[in-house]
Protein backbone atom coordinates (compact mmCIF):
# COMPACT_ATOMS: atom_id res chain seq x y z
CA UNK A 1 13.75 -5.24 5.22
CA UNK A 2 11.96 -8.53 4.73
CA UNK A 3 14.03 -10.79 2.21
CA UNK A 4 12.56 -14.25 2.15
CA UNK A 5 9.56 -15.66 3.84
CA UNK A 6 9.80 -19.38 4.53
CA UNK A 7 6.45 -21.21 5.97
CA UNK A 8 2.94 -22.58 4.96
CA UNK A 9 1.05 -21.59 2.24
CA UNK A 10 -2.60 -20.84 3.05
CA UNK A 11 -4.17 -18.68 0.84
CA UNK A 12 -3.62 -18.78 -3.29
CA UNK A 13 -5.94 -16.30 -5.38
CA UNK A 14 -4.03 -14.91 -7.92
CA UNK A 15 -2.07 -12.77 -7.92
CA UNK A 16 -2.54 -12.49 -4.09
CA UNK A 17 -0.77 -15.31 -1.66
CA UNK A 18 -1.29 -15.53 2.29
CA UNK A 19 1.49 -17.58 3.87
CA UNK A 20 1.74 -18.38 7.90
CA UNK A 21 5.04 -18.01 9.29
CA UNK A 22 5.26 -19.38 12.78
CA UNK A 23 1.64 -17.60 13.19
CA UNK A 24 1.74 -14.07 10.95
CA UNK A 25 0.44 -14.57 7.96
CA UNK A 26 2.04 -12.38 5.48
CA UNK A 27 0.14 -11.35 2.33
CA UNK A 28 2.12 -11.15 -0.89
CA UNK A 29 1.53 -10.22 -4.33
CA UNK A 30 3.31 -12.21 -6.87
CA UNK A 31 3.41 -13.18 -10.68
CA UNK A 32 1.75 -15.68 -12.50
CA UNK A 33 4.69 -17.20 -13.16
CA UNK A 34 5.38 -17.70 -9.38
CA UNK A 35 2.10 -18.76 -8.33
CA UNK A 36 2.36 -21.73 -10.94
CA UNK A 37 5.31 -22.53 -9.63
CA UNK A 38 3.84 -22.47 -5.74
CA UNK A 39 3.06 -25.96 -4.20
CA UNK A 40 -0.37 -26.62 -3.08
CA UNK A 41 -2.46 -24.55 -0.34
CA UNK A 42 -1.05 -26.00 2.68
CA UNK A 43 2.24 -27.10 1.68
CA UNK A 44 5.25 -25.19 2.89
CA UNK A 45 6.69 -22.46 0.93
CA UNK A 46 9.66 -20.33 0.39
CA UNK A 47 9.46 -17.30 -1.40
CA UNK A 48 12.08 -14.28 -2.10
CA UNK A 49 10.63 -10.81 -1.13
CA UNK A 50 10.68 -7.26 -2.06
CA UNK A 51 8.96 -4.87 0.45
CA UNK A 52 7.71 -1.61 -0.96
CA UNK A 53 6.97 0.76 1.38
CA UNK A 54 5.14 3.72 0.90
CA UNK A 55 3.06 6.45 2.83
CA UNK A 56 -0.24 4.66 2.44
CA UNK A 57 0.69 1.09 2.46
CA UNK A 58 4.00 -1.52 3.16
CA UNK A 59 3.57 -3.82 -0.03
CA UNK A 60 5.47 -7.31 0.26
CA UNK A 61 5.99 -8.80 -3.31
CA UNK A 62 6.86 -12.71 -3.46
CA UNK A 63 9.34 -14.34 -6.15
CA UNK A 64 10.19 -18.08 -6.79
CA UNK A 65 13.18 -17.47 -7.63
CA UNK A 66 16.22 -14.51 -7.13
CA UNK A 67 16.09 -13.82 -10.44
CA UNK A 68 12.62 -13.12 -11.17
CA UNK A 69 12.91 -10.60 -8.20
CA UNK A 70 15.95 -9.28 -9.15
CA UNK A 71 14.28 -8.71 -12.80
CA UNK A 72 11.13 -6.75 -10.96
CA UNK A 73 13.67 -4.67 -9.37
CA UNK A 74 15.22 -3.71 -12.41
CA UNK A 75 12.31 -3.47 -14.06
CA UNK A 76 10.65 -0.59 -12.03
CA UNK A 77 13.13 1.22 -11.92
CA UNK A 78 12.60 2.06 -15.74
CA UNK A 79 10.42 5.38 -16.05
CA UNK A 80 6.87 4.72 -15.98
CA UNK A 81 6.92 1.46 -15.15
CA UNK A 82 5.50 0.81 -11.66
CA UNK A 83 4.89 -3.02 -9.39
CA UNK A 84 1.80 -3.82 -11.17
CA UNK A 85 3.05 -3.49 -14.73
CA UNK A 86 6.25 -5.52 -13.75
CA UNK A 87 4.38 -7.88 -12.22
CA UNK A 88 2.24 -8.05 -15.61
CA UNK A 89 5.32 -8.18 -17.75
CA UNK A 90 6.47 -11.16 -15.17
CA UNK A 91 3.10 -12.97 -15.45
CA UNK A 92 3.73 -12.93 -19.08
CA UNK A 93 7.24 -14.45 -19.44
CA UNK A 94 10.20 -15.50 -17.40
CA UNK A 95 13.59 -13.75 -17.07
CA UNK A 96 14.96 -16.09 -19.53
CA UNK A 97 12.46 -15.01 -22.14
CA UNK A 98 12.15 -11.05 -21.13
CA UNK A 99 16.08 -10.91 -21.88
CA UNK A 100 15.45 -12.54 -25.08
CA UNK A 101 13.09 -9.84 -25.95
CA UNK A 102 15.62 -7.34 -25.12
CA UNK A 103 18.47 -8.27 -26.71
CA UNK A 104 16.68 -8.88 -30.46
CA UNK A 105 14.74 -6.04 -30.02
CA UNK A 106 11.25 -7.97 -30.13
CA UNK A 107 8.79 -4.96 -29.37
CA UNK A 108 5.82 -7.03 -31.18
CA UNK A 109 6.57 -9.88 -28.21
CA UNK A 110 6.47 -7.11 -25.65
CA UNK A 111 3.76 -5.20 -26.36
CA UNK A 112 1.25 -8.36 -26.36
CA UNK A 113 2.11 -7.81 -22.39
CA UNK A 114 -1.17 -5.92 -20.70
CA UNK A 115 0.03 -2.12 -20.44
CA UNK A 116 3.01 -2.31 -22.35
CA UNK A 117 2.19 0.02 -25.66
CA UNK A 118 4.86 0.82 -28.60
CA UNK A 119 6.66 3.40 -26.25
CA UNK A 120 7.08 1.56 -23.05
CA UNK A 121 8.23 -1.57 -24.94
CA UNK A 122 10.98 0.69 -26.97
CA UNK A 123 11.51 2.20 -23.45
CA UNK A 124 12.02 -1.25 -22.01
CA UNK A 125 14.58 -2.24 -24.98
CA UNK A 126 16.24 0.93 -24.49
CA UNK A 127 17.19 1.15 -20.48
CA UNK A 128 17.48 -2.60 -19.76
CA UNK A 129 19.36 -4.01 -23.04
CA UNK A 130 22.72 -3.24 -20.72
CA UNK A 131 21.69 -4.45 -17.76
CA UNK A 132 21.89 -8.48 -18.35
CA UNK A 133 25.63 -9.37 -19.73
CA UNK A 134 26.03 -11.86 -16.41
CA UNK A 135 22.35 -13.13 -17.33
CA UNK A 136 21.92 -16.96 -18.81
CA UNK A 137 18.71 -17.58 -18.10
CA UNK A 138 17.77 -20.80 -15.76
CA UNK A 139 16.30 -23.02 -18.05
CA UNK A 140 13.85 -22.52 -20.37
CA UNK A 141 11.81 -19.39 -21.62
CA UNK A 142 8.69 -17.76 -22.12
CA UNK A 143 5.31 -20.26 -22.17
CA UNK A 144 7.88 -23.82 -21.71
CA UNK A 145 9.00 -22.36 -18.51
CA UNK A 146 5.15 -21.71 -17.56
CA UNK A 147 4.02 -24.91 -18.60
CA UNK A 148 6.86 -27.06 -16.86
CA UNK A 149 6.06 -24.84 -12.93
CA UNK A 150 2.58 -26.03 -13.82
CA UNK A 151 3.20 -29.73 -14.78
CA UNK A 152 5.15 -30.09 -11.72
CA UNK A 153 3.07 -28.59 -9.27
CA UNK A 154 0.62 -29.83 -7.07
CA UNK A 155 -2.80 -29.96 -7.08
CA UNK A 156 -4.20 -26.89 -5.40
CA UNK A 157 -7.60 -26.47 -3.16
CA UNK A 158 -10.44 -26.83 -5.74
CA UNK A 159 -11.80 -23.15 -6.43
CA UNK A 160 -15.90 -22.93 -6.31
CA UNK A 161 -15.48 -21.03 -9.95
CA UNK A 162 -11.98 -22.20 -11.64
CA UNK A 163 -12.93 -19.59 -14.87
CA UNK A 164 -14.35 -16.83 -12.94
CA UNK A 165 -11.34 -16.66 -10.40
CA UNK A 166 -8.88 -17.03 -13.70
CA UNK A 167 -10.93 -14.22 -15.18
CA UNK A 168 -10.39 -12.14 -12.48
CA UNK A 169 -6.72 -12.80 -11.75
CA UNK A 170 -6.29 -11.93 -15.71
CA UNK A 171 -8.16 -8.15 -14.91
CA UNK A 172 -5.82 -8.34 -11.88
CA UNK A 173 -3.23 -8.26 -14.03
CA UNK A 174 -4.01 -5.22 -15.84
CA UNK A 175 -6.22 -7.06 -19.10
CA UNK A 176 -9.54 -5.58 -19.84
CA UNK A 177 -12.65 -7.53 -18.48
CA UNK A 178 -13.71 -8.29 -21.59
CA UNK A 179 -10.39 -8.91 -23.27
CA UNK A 180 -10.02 -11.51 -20.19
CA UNK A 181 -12.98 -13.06 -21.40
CA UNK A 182 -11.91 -13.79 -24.68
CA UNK A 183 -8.44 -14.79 -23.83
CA UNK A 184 -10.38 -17.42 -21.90
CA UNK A 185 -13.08 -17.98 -24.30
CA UNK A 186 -12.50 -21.59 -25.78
CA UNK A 187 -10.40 -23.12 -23.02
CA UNK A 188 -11.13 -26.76 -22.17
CA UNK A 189 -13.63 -26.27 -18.99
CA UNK A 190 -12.45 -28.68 -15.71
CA UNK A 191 -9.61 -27.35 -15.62
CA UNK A 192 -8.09 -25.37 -12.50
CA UNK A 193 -7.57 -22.01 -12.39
CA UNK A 194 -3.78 -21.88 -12.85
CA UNK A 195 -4.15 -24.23 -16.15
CA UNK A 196 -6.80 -21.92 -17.37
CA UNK A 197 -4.70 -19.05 -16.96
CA UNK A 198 -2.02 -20.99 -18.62
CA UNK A 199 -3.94 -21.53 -21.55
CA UNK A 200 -5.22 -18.10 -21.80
CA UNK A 201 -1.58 -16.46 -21.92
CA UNK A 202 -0.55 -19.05 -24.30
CA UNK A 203 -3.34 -18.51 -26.44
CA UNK A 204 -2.48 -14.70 -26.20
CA UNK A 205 1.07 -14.52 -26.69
CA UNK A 206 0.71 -17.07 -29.64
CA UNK A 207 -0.90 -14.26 -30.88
């Protein structure tokens, strides 16, 4: 089992992540909320790790913190939720916020999450609402949490199309091409990719 993953970070397209360790370079898929938080390409990096194996494919899935991967563990083990859609539920909002959701029984909040209708958010409410009494959250919730990984990251490798590669991680993440669009639609151009996906999931969980 493959728990943590400490090296250099040389590959950042969302939601995918390439990092060199001591000459393997391990591929990860990880949240949007993680790769915010990620130093520049480059930098070194040290991520937490779940490893999905399966008969077609060993997935490795990369977590800023213990907590977000602890969350993605519970949260696929709730029926019909799979890696992607906890991934998309993780890109969405942090543990602190997801909790929140929980315990006041916001379905409106949750299903504003790509693939997460009426009945998976009342599912979600239903089998995790037990499952964080130990849980404070680390500081911060929901969009604050996003915005302070991405004030205090670096600057990462300029991306030959900033809005077409946020576009892309957004359909990644399970949101219609053209819904992508329009959560994008309006954002301040120059900006890199991670601020315009930012600004799209703030402009979409706003509402």
């Amino acid at each position: 089992m493959i728990g943590r993953l400490r090296g250099t970070l040389v590959e950042k397209q969302p939601p995918w992540l390439v990092v060199d360790v001591a000459g393997v370079g391990y591929e990860l898929e990880a949240s949007l909320t993680t790769q915010m938080a990620l130093p520049a390409v480059g930098d070194t990096v040290s991520l937490h790790t779940h490893l999905s194996i399966r008969d077609d494919a060993h997935l490795l899935y990369g977590f800023a913190r213990g907590q977000e991967r602890e969350l993605f563990r519970a949260l696929i083990k709730v029926n019909g939720v799979g890696p992607k859609l906890a991934l998309a539920i993780l890109s969405g909002m942090d543990e602190a916020a997801f909790v929140r959701c929980v315990r006041e029984d916001d379905i409106k909040s949750l299903t504003r999450l790509p693939g997460v209708g009426k009945k998976t958010a009342e599912r979600l409410i239903i089998e995790m609402r037990d499952r964080f009494p130990h849980w404070t959250g680390d500081g911060g919730g929901g969009l604050e949490a996003l915005e302070a990984a991405a004030a205090g990251q670096s600057s990462a490798a300029p991306q030959s199309d900033p809005l077409a590669d946020a576009e892309a991680a957004l359909v990644a993440l399970g949101y219609k091409p053209a819904e992508a669009a329009k959560m994008l639609a309006g954002c301040e151009r120059g900006l890199s990719t991670e601020a315009l996906i930012k600004a799209a999931l703030t402009r979409k969980l706003a509402g």
